[in-house]
N, C-alpha and C. Protein backbone atom coordinates (compact mmCIF):
# COMPACT_ATOMS: atom_id res chain seq x y z
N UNK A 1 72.66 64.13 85.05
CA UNK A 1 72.16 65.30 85.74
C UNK A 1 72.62 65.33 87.19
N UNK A 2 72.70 64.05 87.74
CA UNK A 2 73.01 64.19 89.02
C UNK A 2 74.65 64.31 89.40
N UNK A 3 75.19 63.94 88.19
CA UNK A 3 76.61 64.05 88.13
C UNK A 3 76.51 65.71 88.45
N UNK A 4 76.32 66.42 87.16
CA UNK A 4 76.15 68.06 87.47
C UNK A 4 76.46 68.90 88.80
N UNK A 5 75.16 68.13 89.46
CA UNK A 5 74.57 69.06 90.45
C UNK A 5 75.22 68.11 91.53
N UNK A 6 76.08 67.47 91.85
CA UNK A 6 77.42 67.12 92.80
C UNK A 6 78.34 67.42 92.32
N UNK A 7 78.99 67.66 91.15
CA UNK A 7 79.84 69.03 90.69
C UNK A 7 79.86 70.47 91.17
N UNK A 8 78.94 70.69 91.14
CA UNK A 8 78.31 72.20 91.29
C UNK A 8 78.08 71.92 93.07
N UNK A 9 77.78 71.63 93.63
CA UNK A 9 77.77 71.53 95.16
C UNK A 9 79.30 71.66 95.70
N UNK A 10 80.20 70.84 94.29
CA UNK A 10 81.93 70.39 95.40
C UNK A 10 82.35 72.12 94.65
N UNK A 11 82.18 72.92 93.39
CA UNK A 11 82.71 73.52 93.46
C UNK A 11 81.96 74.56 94.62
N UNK A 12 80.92 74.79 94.77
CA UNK A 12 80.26 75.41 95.87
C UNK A 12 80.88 75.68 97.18
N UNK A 13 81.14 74.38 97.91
CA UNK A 13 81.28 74.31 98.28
C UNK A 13 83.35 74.61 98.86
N UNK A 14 83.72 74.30 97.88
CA UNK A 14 85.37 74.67 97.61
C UNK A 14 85.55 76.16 97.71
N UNK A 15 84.62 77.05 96.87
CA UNK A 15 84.59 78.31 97.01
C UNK A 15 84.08 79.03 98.36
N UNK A 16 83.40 78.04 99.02
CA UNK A 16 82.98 78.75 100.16
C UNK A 16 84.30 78.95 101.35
N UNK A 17 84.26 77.20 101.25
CA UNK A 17 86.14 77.36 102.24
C UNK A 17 86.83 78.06 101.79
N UNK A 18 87.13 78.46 100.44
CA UNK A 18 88.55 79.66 100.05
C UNK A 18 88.48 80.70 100.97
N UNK A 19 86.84 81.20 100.57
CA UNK A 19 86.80 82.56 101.48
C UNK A 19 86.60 82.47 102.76
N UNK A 20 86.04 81.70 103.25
CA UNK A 20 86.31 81.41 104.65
C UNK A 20 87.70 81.44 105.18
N UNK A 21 88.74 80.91 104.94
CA UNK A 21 90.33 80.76 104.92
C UNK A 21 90.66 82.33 104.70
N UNK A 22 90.07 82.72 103.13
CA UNK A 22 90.56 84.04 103.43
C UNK A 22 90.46 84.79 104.26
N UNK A 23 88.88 85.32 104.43
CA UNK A 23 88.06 86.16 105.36
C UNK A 23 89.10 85.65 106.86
N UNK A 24 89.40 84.95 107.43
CA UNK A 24 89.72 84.28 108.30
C UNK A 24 90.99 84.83 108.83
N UNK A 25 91.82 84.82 107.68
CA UNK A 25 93.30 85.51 107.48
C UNK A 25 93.52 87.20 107.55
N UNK A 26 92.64 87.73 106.71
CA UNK A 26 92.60 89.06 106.29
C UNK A 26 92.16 90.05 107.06
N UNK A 27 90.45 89.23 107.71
CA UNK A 27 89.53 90.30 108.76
C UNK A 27 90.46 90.30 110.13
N UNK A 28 91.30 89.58 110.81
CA UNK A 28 91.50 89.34 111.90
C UNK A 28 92.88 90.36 112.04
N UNK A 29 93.77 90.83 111.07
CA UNK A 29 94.59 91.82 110.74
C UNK A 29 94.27 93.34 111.53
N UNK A 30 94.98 93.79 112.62
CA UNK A 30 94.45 95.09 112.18
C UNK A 30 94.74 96.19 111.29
N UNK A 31 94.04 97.37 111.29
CA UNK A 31 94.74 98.21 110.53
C UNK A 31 95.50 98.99 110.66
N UNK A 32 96.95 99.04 110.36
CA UNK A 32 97.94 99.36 111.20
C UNK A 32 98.09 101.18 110.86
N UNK A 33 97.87 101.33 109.45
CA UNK A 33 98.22 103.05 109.21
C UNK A 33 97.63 103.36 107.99
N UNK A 34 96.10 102.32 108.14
CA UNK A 34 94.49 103.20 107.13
C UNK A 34 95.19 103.36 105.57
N UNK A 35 96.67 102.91 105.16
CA UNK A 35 96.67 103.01 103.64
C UNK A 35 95.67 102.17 102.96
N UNK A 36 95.35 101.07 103.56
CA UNK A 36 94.10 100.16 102.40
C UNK A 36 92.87 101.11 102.11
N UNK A 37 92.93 101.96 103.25
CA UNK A 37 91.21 102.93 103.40
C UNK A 37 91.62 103.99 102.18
N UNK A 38 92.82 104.38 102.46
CA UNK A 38 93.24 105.74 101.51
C UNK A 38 93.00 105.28 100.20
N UNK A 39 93.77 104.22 99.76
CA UNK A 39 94.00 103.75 98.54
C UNK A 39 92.66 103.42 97.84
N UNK A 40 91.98 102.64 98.49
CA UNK A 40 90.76 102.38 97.93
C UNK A 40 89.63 103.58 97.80
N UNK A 41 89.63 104.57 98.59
CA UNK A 41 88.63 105.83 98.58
C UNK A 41 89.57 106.75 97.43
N UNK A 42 90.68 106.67 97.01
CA UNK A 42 91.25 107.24 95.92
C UNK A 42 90.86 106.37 95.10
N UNK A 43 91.36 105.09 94.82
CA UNK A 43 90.85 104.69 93.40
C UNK A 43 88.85 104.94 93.10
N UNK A 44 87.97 104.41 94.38
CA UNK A 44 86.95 104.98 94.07
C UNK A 44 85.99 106.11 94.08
N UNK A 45 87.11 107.31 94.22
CA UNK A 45 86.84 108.31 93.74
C UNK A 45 86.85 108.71 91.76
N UNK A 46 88.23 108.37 91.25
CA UNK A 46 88.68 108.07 89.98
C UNK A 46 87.47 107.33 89.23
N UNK A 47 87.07 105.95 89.92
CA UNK A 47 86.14 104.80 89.43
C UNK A 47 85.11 105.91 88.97
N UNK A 48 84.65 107.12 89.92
CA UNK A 48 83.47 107.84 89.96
C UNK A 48 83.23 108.96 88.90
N UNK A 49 84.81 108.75 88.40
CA UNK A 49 84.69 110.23 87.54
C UNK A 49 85.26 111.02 87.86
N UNK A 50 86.08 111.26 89.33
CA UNK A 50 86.16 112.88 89.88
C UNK A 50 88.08 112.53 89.45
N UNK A 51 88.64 113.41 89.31
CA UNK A 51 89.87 113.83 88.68
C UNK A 51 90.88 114.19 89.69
N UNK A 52 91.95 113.39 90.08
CA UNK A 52 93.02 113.61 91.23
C UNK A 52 93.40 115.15 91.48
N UNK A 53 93.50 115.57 92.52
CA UNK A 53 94.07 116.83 92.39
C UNK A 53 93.17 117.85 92.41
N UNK A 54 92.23 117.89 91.21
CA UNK A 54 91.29 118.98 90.78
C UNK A 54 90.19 119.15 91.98
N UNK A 55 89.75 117.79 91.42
CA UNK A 55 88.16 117.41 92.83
C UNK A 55 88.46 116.68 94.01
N UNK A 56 89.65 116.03 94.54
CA UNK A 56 89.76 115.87 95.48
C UNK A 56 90.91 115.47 95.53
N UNK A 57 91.84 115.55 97.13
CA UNK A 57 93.24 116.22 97.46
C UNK A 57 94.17 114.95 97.23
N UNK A 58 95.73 114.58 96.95
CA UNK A 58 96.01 112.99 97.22
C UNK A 58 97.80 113.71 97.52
N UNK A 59 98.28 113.10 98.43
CA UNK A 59 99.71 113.13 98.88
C UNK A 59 100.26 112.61 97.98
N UNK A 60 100.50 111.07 97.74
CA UNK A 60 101.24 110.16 96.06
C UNK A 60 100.78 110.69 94.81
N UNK A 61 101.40 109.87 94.15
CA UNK A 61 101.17 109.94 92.28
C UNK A 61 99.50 108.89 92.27
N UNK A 62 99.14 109.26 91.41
CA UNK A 62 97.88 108.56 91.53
C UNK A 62 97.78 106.79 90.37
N UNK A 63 98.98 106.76 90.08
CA UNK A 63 98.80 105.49 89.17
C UNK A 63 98.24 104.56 89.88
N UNK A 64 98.63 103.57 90.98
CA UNK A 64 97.87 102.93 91.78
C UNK A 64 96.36 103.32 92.12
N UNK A 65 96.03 104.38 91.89
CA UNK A 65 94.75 104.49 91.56
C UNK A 65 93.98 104.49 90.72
N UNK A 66 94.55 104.27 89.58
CA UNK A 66 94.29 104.72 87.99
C UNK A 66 94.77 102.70 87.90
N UNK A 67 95.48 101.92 88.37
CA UNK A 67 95.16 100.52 88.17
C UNK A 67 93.96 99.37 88.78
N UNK A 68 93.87 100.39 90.18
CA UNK A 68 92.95 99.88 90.95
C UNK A 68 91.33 99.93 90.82
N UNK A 69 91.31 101.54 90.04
CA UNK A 69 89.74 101.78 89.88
C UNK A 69 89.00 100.91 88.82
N UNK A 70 89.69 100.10 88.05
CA UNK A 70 89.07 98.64 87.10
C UNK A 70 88.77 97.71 87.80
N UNK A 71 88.81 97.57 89.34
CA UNK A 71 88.32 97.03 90.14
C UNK A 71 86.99 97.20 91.06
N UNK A 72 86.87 98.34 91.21
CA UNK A 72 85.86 98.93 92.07
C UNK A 72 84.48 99.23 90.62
């Protein structure tokens, strides 16, 4: 049992540094020209139901949104 639960602490703990490292890397970026904002408010529009074009406006083809919204 105690094996377990010092298993479960190192992966805990392993997962915490990943994102830390990530968060670390990623947040400190700025945003240079808001495509991450676009892209993601298009795919979770799609995620929502609403239909490219019809219910709301998009400059590109919407496939990258139509791969992304299985995410959101």
């Amino acid at each position: 049992m105690k094996e377990k639960t010092k298993a479960k602490l190192i992966d805990i703990s392993f997962f915490v540094i990943m994102m830390l490292l990530f968060a670390s890397t990623v947040l400190i970026r700025n945003l240079a020209n808001l495509d991450e904002i676009w892209n993601f408010n298009f795919a979770r529009n799609i995620a929502n139901g609403l239909i490219p074009y019809n219910d709301f406006n998009m400059l590109q083809t919407p496939l990258l949104s139509f791969i992304l919204r299985r995410h959101f």
